[in-house]
Protein backbone atom coordinates (compact mmCIF):
# COMPACT_ATOMS: atom_id res chain seq x y z
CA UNK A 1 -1.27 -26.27 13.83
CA UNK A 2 1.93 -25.69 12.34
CA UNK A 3 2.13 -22.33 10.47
CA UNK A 4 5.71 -22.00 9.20
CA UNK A 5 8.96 -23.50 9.84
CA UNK A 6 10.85 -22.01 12.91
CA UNK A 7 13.35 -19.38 11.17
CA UNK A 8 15.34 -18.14 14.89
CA UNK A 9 18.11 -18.80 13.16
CA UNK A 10 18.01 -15.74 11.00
CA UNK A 11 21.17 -13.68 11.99
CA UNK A 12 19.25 -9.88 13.12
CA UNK A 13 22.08 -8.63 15.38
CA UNK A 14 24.75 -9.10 12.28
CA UNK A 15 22.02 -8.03 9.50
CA UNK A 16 21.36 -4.35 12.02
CA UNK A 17 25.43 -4.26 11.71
CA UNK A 18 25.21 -4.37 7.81
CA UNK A 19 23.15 -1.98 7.04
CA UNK A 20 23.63 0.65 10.00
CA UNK A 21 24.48 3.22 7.81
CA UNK A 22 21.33 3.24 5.86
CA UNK A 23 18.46 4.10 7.84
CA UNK A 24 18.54 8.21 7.19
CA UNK A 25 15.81 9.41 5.24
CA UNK A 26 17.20 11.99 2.98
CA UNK A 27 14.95 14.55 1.22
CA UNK A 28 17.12 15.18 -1.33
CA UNK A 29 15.80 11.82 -2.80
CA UNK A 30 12.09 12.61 -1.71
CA UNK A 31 11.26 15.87 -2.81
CA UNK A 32 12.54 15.44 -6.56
CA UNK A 33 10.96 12.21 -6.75
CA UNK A 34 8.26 12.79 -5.93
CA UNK A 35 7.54 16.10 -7.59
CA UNK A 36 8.67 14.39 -10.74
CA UNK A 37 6.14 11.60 -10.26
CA UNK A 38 2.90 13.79 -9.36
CA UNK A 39 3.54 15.94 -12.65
CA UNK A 40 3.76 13.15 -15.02
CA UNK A 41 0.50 11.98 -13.80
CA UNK A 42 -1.19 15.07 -13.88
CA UNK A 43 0.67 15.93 -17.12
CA UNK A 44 -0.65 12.58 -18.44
CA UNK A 45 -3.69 12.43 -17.39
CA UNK A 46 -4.53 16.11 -18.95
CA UNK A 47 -3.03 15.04 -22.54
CA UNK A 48 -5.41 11.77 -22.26
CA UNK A 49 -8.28 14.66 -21.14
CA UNK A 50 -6.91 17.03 -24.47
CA UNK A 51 -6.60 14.00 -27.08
CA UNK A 52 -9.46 11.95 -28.12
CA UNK A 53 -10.33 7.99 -27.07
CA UNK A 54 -8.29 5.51 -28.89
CA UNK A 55 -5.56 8.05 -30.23
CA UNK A 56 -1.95 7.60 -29.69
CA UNK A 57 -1.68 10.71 -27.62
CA UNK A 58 -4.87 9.88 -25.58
CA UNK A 59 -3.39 5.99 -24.89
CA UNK A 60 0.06 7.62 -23.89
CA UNK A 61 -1.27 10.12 -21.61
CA UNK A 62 -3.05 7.09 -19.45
CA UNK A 63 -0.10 4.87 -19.09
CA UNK A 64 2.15 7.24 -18.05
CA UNK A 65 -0.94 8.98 -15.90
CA UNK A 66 -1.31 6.00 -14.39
CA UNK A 67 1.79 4.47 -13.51
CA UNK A 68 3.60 8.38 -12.11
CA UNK A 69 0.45 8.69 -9.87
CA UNK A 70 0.56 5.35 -8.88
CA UNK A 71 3.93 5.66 -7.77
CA UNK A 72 2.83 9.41 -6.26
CA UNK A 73 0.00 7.76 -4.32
CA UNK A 74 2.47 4.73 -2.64
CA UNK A 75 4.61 7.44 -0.88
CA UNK A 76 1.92 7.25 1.53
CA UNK A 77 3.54 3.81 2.78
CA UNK A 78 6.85 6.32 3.39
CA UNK A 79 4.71 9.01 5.49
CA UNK A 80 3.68 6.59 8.42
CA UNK A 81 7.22 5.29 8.54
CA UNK A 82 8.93 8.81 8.73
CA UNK A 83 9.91 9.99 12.08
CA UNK A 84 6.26 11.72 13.95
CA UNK A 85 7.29 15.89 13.26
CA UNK A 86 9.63 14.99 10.33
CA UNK A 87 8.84 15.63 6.62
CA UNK A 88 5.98 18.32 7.61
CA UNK A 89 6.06 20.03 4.54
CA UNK A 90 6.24 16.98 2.15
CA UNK A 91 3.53 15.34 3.99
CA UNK A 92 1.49 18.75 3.18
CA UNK A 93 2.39 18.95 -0.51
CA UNK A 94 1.42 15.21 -0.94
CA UNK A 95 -1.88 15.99 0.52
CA UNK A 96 -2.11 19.23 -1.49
CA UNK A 97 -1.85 17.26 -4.63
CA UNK A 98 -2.03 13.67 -4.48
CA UNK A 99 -4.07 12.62 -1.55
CA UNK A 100 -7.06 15.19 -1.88
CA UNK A 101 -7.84 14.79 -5.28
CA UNK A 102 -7.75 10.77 -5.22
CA UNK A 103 -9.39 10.90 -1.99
CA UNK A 104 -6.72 9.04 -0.01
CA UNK A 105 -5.84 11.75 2.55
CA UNK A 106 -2.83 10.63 4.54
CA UNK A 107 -4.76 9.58 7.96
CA UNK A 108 -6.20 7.13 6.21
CA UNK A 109 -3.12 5.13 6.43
CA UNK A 110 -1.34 6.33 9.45
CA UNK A 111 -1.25 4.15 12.25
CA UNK A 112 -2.96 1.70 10.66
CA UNK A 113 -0.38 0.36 8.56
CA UNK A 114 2.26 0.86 11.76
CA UNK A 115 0.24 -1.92 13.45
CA UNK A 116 0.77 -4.17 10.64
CA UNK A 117 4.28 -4.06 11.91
CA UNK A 118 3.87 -4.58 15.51
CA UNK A 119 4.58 -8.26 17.06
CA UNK A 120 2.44 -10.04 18.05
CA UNK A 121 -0.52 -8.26 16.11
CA UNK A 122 1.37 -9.33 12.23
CA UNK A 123 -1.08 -11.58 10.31
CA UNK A 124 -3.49 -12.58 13.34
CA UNK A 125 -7.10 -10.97 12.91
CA UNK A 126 -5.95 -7.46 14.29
CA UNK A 127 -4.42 -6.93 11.45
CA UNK A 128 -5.95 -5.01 8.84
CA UNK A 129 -3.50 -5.45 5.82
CA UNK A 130 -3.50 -9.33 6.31
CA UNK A 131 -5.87 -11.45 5.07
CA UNK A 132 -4.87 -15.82 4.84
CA UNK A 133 -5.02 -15.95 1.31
CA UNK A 134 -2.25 -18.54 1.39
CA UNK A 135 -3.98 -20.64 4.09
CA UNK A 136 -7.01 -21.71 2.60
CA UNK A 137 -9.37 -21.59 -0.80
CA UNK A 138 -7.86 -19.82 -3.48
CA UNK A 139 -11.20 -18.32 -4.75
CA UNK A 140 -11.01 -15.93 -2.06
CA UNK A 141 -7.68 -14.22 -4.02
CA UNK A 142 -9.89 -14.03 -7.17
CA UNK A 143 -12.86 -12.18 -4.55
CA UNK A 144 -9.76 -9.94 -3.55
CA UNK A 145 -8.85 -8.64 -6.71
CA UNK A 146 -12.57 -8.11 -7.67
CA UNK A 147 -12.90 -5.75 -5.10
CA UNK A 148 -10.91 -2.94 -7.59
CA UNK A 149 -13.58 -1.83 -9.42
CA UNK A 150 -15.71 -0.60 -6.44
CA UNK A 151 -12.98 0.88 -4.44
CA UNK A 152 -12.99 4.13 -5.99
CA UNK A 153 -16.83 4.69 -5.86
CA UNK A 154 -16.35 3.78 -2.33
CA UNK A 155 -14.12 6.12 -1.43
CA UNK A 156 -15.90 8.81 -3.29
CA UNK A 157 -19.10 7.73 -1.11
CA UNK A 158 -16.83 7.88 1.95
CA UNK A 159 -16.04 11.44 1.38
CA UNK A 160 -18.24 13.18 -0.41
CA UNK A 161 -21.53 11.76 1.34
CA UNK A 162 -21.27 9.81 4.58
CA UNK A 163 -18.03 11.79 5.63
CA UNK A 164 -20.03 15.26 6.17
CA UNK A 165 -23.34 13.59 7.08
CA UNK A 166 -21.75 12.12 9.69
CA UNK A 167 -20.07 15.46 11.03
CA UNK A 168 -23.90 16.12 12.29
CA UNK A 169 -25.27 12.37 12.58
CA UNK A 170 -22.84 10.78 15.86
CA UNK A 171 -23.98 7.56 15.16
CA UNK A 172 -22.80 7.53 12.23
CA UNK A 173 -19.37 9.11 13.13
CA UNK A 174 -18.76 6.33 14.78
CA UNK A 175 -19.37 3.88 12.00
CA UNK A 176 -17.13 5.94 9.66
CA UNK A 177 -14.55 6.42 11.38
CA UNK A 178 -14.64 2.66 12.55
CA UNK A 179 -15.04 0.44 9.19
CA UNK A 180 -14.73 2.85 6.05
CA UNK A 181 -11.91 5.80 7.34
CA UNK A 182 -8.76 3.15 6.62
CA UNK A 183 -6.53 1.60 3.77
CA UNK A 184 -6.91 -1.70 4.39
CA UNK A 185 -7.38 -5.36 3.10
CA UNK A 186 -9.73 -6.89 5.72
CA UNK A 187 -12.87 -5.17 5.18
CA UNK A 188 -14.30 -6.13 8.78
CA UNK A 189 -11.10 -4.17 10.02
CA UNK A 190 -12.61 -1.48 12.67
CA UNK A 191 -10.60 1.15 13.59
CA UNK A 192 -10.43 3.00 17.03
CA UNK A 193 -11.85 6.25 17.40
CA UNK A 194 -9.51 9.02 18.20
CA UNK A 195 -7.37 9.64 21.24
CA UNK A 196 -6.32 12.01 23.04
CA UNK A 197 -2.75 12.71 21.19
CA UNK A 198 -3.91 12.01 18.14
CA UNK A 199 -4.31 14.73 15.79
CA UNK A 200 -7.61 15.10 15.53
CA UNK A 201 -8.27 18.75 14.02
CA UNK A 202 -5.58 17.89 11.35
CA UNK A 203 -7.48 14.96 10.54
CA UNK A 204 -10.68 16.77 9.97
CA UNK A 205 -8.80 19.10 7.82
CA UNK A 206 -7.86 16.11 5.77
CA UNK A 207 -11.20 15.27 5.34
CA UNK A 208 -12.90 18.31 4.67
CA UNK A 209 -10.27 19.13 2.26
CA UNK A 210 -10.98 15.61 0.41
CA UNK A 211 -14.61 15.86 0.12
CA UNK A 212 -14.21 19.17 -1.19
CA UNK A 213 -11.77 18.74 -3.73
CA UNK A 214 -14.68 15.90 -5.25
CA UNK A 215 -17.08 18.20 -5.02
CA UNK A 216 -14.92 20.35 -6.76
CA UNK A 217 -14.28 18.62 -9.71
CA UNK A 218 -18.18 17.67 -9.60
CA UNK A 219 -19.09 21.61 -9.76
CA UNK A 220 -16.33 21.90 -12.64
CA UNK A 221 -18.18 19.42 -14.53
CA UNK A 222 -21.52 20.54 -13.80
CA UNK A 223 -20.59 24.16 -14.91
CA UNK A 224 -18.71 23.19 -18.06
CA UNK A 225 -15.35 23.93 -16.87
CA UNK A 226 -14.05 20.29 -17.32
CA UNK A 227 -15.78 17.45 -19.73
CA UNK A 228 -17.26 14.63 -18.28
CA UNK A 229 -14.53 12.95 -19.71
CA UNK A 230 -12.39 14.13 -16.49
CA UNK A 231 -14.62 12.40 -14.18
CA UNK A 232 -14.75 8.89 -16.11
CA UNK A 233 -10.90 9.14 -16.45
CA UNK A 234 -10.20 9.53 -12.82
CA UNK A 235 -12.25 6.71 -12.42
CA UNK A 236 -10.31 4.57 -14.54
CA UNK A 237 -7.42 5.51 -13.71
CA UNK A 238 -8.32 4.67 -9.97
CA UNK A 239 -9.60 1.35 -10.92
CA UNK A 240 -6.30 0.44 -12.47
CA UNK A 241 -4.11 2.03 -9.80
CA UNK A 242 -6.19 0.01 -7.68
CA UNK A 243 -5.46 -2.97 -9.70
CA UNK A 244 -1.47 -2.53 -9.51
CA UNK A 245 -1.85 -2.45 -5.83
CA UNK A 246 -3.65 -5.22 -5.18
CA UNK A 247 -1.32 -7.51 -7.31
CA UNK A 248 1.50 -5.95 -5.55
CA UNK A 249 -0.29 -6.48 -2.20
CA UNK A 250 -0.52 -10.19 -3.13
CA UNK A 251 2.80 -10.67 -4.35
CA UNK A 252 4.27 -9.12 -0.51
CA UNK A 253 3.36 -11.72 2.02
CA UNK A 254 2.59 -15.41 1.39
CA UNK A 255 -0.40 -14.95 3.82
CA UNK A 256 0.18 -18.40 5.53
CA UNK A 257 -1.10 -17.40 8.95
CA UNK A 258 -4.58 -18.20 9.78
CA UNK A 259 -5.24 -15.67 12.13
CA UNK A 260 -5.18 -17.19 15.10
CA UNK A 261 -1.63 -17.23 16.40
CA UNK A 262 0.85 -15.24 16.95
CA UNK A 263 4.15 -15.31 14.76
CA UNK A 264 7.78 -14.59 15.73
CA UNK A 265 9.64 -11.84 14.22
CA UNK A 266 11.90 -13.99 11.81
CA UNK A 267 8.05 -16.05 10.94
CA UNK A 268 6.84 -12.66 9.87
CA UNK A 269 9.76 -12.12 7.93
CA UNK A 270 9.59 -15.49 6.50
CA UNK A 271 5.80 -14.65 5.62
CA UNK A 272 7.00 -11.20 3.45
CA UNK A 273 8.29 -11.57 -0.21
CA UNK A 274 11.03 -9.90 -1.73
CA UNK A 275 11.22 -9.16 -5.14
CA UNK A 276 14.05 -7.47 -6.78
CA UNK A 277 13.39 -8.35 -9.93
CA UNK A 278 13.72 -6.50 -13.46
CA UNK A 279 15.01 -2.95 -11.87
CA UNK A 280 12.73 -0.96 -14.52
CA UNK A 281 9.97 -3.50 -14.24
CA UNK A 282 9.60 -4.16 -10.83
CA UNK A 283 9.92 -0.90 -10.02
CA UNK A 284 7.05 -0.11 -11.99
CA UNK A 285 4.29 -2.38 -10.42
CA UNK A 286 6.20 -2.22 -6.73
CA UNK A 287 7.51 1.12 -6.30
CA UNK A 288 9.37 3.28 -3.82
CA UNK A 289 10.96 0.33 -2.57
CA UNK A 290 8.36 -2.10 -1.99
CA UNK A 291 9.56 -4.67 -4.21
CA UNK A 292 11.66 -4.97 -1.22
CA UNK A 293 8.96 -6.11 1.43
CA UNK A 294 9.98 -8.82 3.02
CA UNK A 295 13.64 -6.66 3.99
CA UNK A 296 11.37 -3.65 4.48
CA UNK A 297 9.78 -6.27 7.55
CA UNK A 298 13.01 -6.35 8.84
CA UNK A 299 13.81 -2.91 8.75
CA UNK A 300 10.48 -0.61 8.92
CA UNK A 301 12.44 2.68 9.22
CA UNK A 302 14.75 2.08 6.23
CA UNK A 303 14.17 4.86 3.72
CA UNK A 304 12.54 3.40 0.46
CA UNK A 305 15.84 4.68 -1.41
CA UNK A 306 18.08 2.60 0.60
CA UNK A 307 16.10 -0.54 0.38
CA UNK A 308 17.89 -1.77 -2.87
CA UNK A 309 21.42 -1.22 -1.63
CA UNK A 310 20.31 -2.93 1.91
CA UNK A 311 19.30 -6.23 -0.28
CA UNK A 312 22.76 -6.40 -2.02
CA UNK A 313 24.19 -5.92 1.13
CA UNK A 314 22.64 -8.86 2.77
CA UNK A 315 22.38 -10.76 -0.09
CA UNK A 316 26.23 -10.50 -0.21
CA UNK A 317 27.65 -10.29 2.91
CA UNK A 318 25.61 -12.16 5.51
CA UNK A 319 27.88 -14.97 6.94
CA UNK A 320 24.65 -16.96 6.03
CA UNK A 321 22.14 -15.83 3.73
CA UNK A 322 20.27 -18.89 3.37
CA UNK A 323 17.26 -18.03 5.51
CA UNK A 324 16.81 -14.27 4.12
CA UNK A 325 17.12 -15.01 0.00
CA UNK A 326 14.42 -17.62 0.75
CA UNK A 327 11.83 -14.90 0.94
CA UNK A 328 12.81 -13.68 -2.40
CA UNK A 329 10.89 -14.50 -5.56
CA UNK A 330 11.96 -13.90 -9.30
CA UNK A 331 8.90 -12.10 -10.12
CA UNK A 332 5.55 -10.78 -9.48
CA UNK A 333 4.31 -13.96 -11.74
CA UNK A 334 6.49 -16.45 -9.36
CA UNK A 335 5.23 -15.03 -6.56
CA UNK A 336 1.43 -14.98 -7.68
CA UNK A 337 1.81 -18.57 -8.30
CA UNK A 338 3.49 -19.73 -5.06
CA UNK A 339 0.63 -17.91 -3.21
CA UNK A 340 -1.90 -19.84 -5.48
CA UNK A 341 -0.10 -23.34 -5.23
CA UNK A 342 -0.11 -22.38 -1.37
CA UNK A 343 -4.03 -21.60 -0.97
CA UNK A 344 -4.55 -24.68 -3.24
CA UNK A 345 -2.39 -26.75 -1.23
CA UNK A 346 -3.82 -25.75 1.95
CA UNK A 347 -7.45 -25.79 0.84
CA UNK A 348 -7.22 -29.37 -0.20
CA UNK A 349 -5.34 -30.59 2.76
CA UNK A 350 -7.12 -28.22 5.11
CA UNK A 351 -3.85 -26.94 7.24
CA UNK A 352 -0.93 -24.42 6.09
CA UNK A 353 2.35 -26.58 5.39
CA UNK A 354 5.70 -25.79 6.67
CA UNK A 355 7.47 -22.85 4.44
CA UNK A 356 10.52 -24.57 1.98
């Protein structure tokens, strides 16, 4: 079966020579955005907590709670690309107060998204963030997207339940760790079980720390401190953030692979989506830089900040851009559709056509 045109003609060697200069990570860019981003959405989300259901105030302070942690949560994606032993004291302070109190500690992500990127494992069944939604019945993008408003009680489960009953049941450990300890797409995704370098106290830490900041906010509620309010807001909020991502998830690849072969590096890029979009917009729904997924493919360790200029670059100066601007779409809408008309295409002639 054919999965997508043959793309070797993508230029790589003069694309690397393009955009050289831009793979430095610079904190300058990191800290202050970030920082910014995690205290609107704490600042919004305790004006929504102060103001009452359906005022002005109350409405305000959930948009812009939701959108600043949204983009707060999705520096996750940067943490497994930084350099191993770089960053050490941004990854703490985005544990400290993003990942702990949404329950998305940082392990759950690492490594697990790197193998995403590896050859040979992109968009076959290894791979936990790819599902063929573009290869086959469209209802299953509908069952996807349904999935957002049990994710947060699942991850509240996760940690505050099975993750310490399983510190003293092995059997369980193992079942944990394996199918509910990673961010993924492809819920029959099992992950390995520690190794020997891998940080495995830290990890611990990560979720202890987790489960106790939930029960934390439980015993706040339970002892007056904060209104229930707090607790049905979080939710909310979770569902929607949830909701964001998975559109944005949808709108990154055009999921054409099947599963069962492998995919050459310029077929994975050709798979990926780019979206530059409305720079305010866009920005909003994909942020720190992953509007830009399809040239993020390309180049894993390019900063997030850098991935706009890298896309002009390209865009402008490749002796042939033909092959790259066809991953781009106008907009998250445009690339929703394609990735329906694909399913629906593929569903009623039961094989995955050729990309245009």
């Amino acid at each position: 079966m054919t999965i997508l045109r043959e793309t070797d003609a993508f230029p790589m060697a003069e694309a690397r020579k393009l955009v050289a200069g831009l793979m430095r990570a610079d904190p300058k860019i990191y800290w202050p955005d970030f920082l910014i981003s995690i205290s609107l959405g704490w600042g919004g989300f305790a004006v929504a907590l102060l103001f009452p259901w359906g005022s002005w105030q109350g409405i305000a302070g959930v948009v812009v709670s939701t959108f600043a942690l949204y983009r707060a949560v999705l520096f996750t994606h940067e943490l497994t690309h930084l350099e191993t032993g770089t960053f050490r004291v941004f990854r703490f302070v985005w544990n400290l107060v993003c990942g702990y109190a949404l329950l998305i500690p940082s392990f759950t992500y690492y490594g697990v998204h790197r193998h995403h990127h590896v050859r040979g494992v992109y968009g076959t069944k290894e791979d936990g963030e790819y599902l063929p939604f573009g290869a086959g019945n469209p209802l299953g993008i509908i069952g996807y997207m349904l999935l957002i408003f049990i994710l947060p009680g699942f991850f509240v489960v996760r940690f505050m339940i099975l993750g310490p009953l399983s510190w003293i049941l092995p059997p369980l450990r193992k079942l944990v760790w394996g199918s509910f300890s990673s961010l993924t797409i492809d819920l029959t995704y099992v992950r390995a079980m520690p190794g020997a370098k891998d940080p495995k106290f830290l990890w611990f830490a990560q979720e202890f720390l987790a489960g106790a900041y939930g029960w934390g906010a439980v015993a706040l509620v339970w002892f007056g401190v904060l209104p229930v309010k707090a607790l049905i807001l979080w939710y909310g909020i979770a569902v929607v953030i949830f909701l964001l991502n998975s559109l944005r998830t949808l709108a990154a690849h055009a999921y054409r692979n099947p599963g069962e072969e492998k995919m050459s590096f310029p077929e994975q890029f050709m798979d990926s989506v780019d979206v530059p979009g409305h720079p305010i917009i866009t920005t909003l729904w994909a942020p720190v830089g992953l509007r830009f997924h399809a040239t993020h493919h390309l180049f894993p360790a390019m900063p997030y900040h850098n991935l706009p200029k890298a896309y002009e670059i390209l865009k402008n100066e490749l002796s042939d851009n033909s092959v790259y601007l066809a991953s781009t779409r106008k907009n998250m809408v445009h690339a929703l559709v394609r990735l329906w008309q694909d399913a629906a295409e593929a569903d009623r002639e039961g094989g995955v056509q050729p990309a245009e």
